[in-house]
PDB file of N, CA and C in Angstrom:
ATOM      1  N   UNK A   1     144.402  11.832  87.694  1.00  0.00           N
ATOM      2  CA  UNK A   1     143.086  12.156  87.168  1.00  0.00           C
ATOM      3  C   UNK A   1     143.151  12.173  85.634  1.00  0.00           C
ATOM      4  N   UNK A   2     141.865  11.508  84.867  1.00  0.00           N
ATOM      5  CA  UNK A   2     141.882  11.933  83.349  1.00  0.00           C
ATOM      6  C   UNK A   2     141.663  13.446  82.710  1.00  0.00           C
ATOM      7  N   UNK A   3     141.753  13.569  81.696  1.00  0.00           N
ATOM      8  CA  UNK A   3     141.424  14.462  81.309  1.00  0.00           C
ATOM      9  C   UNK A   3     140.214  14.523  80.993  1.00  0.00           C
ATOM     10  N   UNK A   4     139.452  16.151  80.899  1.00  0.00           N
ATOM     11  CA  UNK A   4     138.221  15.975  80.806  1.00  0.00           C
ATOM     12  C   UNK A   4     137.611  14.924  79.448  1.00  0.00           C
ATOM     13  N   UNK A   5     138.230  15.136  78.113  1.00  0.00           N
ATOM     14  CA  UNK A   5     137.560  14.308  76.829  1.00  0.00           C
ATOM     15  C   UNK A   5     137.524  13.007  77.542  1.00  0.00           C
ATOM     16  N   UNK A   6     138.289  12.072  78.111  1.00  0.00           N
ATOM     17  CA  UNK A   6     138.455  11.029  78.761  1.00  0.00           C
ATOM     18  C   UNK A   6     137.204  10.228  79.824  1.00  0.00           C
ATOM     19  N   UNK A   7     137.198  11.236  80.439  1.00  0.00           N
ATOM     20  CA  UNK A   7     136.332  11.204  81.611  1.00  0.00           C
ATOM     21  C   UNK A   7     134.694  11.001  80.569  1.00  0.00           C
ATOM     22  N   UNK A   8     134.442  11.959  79.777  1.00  0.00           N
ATOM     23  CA  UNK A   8     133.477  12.275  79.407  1.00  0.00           C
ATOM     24  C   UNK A   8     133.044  10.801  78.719  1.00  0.00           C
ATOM     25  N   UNK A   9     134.035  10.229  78.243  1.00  0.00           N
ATOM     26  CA  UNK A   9     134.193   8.693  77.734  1.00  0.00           C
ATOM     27  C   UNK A   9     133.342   7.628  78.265  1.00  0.00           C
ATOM     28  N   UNK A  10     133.928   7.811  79.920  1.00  0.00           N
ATOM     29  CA  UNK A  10     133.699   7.036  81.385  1.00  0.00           C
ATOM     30  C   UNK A  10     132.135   7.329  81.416  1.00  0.00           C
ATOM     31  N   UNK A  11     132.247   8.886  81.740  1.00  0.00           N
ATOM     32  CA  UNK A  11     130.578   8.768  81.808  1.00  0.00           C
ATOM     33  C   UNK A  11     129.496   8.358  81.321  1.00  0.00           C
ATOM     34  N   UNK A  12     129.432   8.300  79.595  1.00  0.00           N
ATOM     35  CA  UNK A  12     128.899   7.972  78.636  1.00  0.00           C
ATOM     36  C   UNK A  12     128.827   6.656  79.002  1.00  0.00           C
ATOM     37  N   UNK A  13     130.113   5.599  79.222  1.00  0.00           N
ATOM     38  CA  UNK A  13     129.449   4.348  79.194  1.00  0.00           C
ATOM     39  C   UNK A  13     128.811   3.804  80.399  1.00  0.00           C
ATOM     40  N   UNK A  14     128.823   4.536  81.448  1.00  0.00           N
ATOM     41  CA  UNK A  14     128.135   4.457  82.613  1.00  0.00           C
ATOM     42  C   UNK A  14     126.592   4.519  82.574  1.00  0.00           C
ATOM     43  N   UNK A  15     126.704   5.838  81.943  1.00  0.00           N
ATOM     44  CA  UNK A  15     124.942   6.501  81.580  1.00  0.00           C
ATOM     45  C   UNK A  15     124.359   5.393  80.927  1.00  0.00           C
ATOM     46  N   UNK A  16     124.653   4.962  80.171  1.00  0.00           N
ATOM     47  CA  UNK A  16     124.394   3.476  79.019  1.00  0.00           C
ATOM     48  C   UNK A  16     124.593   2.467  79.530  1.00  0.00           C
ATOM     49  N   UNK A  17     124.687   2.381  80.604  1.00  0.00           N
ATOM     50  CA  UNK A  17     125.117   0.727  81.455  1.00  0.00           C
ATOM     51  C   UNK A  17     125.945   0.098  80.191  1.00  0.00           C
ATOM     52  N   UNK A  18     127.263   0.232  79.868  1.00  0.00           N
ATOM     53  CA  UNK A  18     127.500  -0.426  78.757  1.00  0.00           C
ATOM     54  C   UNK A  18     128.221  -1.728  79.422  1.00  0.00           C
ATOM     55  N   UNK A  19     128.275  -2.875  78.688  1.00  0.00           N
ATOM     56  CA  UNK A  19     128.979  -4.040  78.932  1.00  0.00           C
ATOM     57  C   UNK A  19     130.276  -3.577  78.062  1.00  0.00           C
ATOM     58  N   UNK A  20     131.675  -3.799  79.506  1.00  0.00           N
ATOM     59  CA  UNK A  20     132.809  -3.516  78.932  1.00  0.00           C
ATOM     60  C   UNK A  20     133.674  -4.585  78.914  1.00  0.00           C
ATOM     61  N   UNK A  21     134.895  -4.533  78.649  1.00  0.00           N
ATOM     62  CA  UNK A  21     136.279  -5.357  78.959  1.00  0.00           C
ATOM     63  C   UNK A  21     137.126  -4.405  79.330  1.00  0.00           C
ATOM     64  N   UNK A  22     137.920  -4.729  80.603  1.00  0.00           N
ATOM     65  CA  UNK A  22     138.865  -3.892  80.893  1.00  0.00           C
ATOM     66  C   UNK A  22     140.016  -4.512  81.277  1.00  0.00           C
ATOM     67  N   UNK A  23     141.251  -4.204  79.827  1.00  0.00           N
ATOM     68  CA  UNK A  23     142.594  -4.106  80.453  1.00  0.00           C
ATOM     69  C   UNK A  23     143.240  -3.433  81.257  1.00  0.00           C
ATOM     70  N   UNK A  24     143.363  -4.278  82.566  1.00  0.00           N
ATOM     71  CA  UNK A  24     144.249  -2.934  83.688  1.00  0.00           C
ATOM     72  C   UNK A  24     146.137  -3.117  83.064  1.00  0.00           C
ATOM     73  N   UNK A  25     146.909  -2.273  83.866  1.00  0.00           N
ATOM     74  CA  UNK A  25     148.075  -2.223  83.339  1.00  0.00           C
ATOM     75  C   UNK A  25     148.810  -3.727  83.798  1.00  0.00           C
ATOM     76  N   UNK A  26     148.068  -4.378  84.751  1.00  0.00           N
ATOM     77  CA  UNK A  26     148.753  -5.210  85.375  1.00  0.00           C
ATOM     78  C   UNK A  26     148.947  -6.790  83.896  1.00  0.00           C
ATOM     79  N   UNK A  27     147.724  -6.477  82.905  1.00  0.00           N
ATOM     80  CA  UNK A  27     147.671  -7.398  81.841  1.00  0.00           C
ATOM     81  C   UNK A  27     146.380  -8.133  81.863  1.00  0.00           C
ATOM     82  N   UNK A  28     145.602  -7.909  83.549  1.00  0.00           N
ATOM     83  CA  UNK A  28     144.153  -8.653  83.999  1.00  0.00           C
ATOM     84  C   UNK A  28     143.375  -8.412  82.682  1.00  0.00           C
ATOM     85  N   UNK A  29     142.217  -8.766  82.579  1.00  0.00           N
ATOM     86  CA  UNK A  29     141.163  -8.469  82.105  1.00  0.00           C
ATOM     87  C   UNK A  29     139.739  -8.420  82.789  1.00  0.00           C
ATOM     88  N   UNK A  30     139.084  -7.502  82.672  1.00  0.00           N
ATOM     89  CA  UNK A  30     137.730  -7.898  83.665  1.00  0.00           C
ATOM     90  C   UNK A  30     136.466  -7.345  82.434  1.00  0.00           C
ATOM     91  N   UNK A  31     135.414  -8.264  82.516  1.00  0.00           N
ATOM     92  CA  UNK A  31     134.248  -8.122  81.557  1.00  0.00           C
ATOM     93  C   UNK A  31     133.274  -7.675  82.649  1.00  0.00           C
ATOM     94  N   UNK A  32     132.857  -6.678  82.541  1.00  0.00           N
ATOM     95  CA  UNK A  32     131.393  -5.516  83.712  1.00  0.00           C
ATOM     96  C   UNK A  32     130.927  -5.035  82.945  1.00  0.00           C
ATOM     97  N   UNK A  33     129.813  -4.815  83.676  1.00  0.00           N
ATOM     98  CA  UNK A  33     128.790  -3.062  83.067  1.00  0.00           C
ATOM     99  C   UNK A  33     129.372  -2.493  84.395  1.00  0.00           C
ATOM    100  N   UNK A  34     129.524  -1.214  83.211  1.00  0.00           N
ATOM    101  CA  UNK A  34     130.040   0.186  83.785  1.00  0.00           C
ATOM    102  C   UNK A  34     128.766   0.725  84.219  1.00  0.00           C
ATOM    103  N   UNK A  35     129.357   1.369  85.631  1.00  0.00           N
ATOM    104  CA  UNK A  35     128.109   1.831  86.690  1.00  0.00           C
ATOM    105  C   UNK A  35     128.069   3.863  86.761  1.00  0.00           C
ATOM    106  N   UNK A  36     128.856   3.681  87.432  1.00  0.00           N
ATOM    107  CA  UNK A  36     129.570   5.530  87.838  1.00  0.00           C
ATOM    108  C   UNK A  36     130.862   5.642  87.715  1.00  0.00           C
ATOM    109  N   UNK A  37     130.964   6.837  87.712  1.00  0.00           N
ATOM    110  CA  UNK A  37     132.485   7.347  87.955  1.00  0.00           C
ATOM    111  C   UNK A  37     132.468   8.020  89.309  1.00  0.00           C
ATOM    112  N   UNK A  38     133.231   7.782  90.067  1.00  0.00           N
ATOM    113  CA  UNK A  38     133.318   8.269  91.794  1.00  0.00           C
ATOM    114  C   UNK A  38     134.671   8.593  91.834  1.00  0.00           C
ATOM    115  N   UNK A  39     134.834  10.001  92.753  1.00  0.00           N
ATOM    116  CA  UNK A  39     135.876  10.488  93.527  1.00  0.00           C
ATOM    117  C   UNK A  39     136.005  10.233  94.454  1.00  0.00           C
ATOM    118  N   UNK A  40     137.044   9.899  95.264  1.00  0.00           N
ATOM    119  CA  UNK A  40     137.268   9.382  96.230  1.00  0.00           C
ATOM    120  C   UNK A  40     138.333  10.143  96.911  1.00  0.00           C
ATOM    121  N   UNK A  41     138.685  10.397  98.043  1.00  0.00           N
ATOM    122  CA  UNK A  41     140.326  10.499  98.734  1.00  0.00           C
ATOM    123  C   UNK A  41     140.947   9.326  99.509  1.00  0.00           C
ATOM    124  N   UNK A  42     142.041   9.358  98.636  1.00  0.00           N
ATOM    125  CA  UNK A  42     142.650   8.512  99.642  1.00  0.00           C
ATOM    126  C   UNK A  42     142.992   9.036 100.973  1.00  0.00           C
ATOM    127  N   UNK A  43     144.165   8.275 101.933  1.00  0.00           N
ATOM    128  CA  UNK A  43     144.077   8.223 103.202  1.00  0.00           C
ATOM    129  C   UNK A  43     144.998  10.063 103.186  1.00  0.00           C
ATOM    130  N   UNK A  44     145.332  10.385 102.316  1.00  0.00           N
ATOM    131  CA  UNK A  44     146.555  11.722 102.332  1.00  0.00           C
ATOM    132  C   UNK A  44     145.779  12.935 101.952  1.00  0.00           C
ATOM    133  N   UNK A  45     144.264  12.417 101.606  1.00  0.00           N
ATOM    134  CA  UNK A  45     143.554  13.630 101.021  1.00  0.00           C
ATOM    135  C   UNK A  45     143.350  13.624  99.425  1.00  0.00           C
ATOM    136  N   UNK A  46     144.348  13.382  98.706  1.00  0.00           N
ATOM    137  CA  UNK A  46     144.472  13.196  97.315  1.00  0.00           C
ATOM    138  C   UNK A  46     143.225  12.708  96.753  1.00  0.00           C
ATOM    139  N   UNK A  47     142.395  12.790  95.808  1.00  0.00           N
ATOM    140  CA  UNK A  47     141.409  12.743  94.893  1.00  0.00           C
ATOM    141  C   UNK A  47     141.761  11.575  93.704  1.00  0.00           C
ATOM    142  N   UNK A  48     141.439  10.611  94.020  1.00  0.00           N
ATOM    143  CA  UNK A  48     141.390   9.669  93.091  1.00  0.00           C
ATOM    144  C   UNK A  48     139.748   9.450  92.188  1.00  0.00           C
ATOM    145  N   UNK A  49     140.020   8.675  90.871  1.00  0.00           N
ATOM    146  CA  UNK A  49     138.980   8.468  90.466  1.00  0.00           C
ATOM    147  C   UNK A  49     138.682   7.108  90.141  1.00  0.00           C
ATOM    148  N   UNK A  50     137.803   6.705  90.448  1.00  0.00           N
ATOM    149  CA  UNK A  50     136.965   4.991  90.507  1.00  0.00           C
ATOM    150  C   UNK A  50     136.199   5.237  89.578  1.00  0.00           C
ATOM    151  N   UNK A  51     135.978   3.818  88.661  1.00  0.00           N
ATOM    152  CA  UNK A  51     135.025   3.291  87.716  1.00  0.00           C
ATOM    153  C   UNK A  51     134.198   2.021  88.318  1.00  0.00           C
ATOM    154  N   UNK A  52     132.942   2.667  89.108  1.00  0.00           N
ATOM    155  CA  UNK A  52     132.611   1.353  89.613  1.00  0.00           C
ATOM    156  C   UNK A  52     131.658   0.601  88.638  1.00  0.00           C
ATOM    157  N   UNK A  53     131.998  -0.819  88.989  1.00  0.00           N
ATOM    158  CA  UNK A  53     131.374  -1.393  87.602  1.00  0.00           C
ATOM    159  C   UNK A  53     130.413  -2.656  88.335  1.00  0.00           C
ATOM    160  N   UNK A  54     129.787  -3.518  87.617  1.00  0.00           N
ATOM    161  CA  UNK A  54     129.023  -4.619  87.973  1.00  0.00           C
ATOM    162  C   UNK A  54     129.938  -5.878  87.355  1.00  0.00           C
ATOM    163  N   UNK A  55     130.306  -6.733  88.167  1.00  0.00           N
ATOM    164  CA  UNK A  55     130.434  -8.207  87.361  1.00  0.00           C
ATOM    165  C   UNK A  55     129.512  -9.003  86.981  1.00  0.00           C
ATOM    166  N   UNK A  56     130.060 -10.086  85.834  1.00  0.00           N
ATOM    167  CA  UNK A  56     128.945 -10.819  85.842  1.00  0.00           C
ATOM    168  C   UNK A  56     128.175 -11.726  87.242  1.00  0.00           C
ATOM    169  N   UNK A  57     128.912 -11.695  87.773  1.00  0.00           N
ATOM    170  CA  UNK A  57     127.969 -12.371  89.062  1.00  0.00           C
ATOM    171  C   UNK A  57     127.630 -11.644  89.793  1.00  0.00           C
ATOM    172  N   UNK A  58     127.352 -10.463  89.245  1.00  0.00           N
ATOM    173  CA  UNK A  58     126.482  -9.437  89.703  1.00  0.00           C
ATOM    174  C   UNK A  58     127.043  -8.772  91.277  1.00  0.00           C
ATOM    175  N   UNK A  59     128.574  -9.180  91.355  1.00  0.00           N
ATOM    176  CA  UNK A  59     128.952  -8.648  92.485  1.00  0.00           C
ATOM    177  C   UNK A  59     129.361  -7.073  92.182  1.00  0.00           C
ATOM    178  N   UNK A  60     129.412  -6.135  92.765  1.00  0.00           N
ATOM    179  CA  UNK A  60     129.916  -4.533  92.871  1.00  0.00           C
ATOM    180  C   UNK A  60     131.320  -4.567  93.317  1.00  0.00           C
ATOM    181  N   UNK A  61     132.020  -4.120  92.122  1.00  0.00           N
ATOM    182  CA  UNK A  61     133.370  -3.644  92.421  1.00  0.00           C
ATOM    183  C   UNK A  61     133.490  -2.306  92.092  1.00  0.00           C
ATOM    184  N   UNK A  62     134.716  -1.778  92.685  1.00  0.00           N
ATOM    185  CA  UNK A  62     135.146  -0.581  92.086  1.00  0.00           C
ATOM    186  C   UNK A  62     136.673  -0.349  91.770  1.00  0.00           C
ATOM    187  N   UNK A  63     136.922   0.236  90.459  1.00  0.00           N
ATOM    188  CA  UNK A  63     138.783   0.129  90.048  1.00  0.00           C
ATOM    189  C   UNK A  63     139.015   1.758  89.949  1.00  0.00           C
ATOM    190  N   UNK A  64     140.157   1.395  90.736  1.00  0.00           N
ATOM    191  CA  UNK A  64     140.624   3.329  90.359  1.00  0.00           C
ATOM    192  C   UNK A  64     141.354   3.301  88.530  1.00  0.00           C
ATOM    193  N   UNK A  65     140.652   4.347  88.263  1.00  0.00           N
ATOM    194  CA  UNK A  65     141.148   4.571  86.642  1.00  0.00           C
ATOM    195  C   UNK A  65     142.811   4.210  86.450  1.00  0.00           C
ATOM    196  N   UNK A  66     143.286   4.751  87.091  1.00  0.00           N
ATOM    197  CA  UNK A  66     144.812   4.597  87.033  1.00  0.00           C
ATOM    198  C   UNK A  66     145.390   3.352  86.885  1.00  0.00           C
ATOM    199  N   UNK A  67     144.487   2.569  86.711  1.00  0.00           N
ATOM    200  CA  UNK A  67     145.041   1.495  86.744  1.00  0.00           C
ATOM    201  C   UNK A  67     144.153   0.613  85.316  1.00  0.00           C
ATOM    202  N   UNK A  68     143.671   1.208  84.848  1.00  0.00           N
ATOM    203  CA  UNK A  68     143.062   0.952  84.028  1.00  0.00           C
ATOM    204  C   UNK A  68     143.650   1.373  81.989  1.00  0.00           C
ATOM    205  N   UNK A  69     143.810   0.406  81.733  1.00  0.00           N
ATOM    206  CA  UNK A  69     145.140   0.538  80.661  1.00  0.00           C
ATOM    207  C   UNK A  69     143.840   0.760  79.095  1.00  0.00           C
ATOM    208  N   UNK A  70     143.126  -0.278  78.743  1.00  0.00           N
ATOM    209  CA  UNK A  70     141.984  -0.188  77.945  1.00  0.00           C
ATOM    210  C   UNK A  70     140.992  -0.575  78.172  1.00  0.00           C
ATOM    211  N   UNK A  71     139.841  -0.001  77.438  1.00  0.00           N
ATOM    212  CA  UNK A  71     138.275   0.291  77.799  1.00  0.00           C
ATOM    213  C   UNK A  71     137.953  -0.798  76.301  1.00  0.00           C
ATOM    214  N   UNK A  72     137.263  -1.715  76.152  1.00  0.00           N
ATOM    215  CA  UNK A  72     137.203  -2.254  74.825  1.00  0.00           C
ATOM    216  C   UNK A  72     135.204  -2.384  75.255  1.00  0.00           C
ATOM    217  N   UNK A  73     134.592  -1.545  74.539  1.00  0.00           N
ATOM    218  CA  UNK A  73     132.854  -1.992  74.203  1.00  0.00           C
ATOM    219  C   UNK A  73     132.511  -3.125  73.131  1.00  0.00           C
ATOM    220  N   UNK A  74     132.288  -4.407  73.389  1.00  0.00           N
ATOM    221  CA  UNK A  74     132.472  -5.226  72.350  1.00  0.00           C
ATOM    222  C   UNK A  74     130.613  -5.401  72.036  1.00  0.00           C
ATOM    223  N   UNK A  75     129.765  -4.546  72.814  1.00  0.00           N
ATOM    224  CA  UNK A  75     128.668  -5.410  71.960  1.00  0.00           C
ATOM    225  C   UNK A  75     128.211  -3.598  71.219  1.00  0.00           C
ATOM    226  N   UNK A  76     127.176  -4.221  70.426  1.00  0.00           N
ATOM    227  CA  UNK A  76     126.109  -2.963  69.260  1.00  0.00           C
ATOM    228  C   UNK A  76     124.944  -2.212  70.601  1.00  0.00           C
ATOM    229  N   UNK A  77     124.493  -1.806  70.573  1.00  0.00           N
ATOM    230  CA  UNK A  77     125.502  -0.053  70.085  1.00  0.00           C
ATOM    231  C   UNK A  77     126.088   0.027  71.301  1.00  0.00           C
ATOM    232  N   UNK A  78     127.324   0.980  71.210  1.00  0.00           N
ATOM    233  CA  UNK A  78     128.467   1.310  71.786  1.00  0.00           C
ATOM    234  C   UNK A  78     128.792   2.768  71.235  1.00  0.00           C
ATOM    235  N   UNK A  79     128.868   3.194  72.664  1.00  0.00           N
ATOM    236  CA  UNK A  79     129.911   4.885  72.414  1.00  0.00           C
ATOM    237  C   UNK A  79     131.399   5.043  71.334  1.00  0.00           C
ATOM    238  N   UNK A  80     132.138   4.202  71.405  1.00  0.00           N
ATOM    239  CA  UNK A  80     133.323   3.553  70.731  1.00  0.00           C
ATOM    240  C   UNK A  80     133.221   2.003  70.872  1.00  0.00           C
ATOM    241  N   UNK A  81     134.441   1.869  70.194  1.00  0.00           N
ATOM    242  CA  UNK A  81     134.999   0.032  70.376  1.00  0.00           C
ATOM    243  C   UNK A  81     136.227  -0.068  71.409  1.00  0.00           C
ATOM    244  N   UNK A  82     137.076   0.676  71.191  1.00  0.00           N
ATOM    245  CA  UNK A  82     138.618   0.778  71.937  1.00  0.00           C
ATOM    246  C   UNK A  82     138.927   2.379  72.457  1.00  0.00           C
ATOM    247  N   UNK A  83     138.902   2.078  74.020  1.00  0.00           N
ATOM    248  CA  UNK A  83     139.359   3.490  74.314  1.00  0.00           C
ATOM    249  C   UNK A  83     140.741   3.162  75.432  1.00  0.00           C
ATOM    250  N   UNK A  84     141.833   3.693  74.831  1.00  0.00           N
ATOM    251  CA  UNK A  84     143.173   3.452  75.572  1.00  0.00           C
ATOM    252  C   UNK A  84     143.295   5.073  76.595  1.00  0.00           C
ATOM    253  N   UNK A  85     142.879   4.795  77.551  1.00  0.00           N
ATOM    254  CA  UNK A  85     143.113   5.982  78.670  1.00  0.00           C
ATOM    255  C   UNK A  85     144.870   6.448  78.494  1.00  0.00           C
ATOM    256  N   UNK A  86     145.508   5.315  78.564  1.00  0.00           N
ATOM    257  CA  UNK A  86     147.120   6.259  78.767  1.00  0.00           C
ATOM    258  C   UNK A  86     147.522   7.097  77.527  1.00  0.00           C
ATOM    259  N   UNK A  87     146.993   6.589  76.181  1.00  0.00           N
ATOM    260  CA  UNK A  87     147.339   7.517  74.970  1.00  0.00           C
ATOM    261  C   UNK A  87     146.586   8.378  74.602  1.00  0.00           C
ATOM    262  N   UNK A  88     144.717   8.185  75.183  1.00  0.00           N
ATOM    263  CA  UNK A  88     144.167   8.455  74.491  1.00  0.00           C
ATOM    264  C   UNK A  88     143.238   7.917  73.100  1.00  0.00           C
ATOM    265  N   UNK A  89     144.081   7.002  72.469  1.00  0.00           N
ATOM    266  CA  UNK A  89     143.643   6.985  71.408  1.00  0.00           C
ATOM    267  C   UNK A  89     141.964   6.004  71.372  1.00  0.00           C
ATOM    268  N   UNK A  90     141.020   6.143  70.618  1.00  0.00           N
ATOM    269  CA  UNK A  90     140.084   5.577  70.711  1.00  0.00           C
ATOM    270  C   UNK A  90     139.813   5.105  68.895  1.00  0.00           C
ATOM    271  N   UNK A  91     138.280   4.153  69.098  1.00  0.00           N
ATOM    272  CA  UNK A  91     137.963   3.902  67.208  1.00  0.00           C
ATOM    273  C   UNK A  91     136.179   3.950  67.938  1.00  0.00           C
TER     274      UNK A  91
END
């Protein structure tokens, strides 16, 4: 799970339908508008958290945060420009 400043991040660009880019850790990239943030359990009970987002072909996905390395908002106006979930650090 993130921490709350983090999360609060997620929500913001959700609330704003923002158009994102997202580096997962794997190196992917995926370009969406950010939808919600959802809790989920997996199959053990455990509480995971999803960023479900829109693609451009307007299909509905959803990524568990954890796997999600950077948040980059590339168009005007934007909450930030770069938000790195594993350090923290944002601009």
């Amino acid at each position: 799970m993130l921490s709350c400043d983090l999360h609060d991040y997620l929500e913001i660009i959700c609330l704003y339908q923002t158009e994102v880019k997202l580096t997962l850790q794997d190196g992917n990239k995926i370009i969406a508008v950010a939808d919600k943030v959802v809790i989920n359990k997996d199959h053990h009970g455990n509480k995971q958290e999803h960023l479900q987002i829109t693609l451009k072909n307007r299909t509905l996905s959803s990524i568990n945060v954890e796997l999600i390395k950077l948040i980059e908002c590339p168009q005007q106006p934007r909450p930030f420009s770069y938000l790195n979930l594993k350090t923290g650090e944002r601009r």
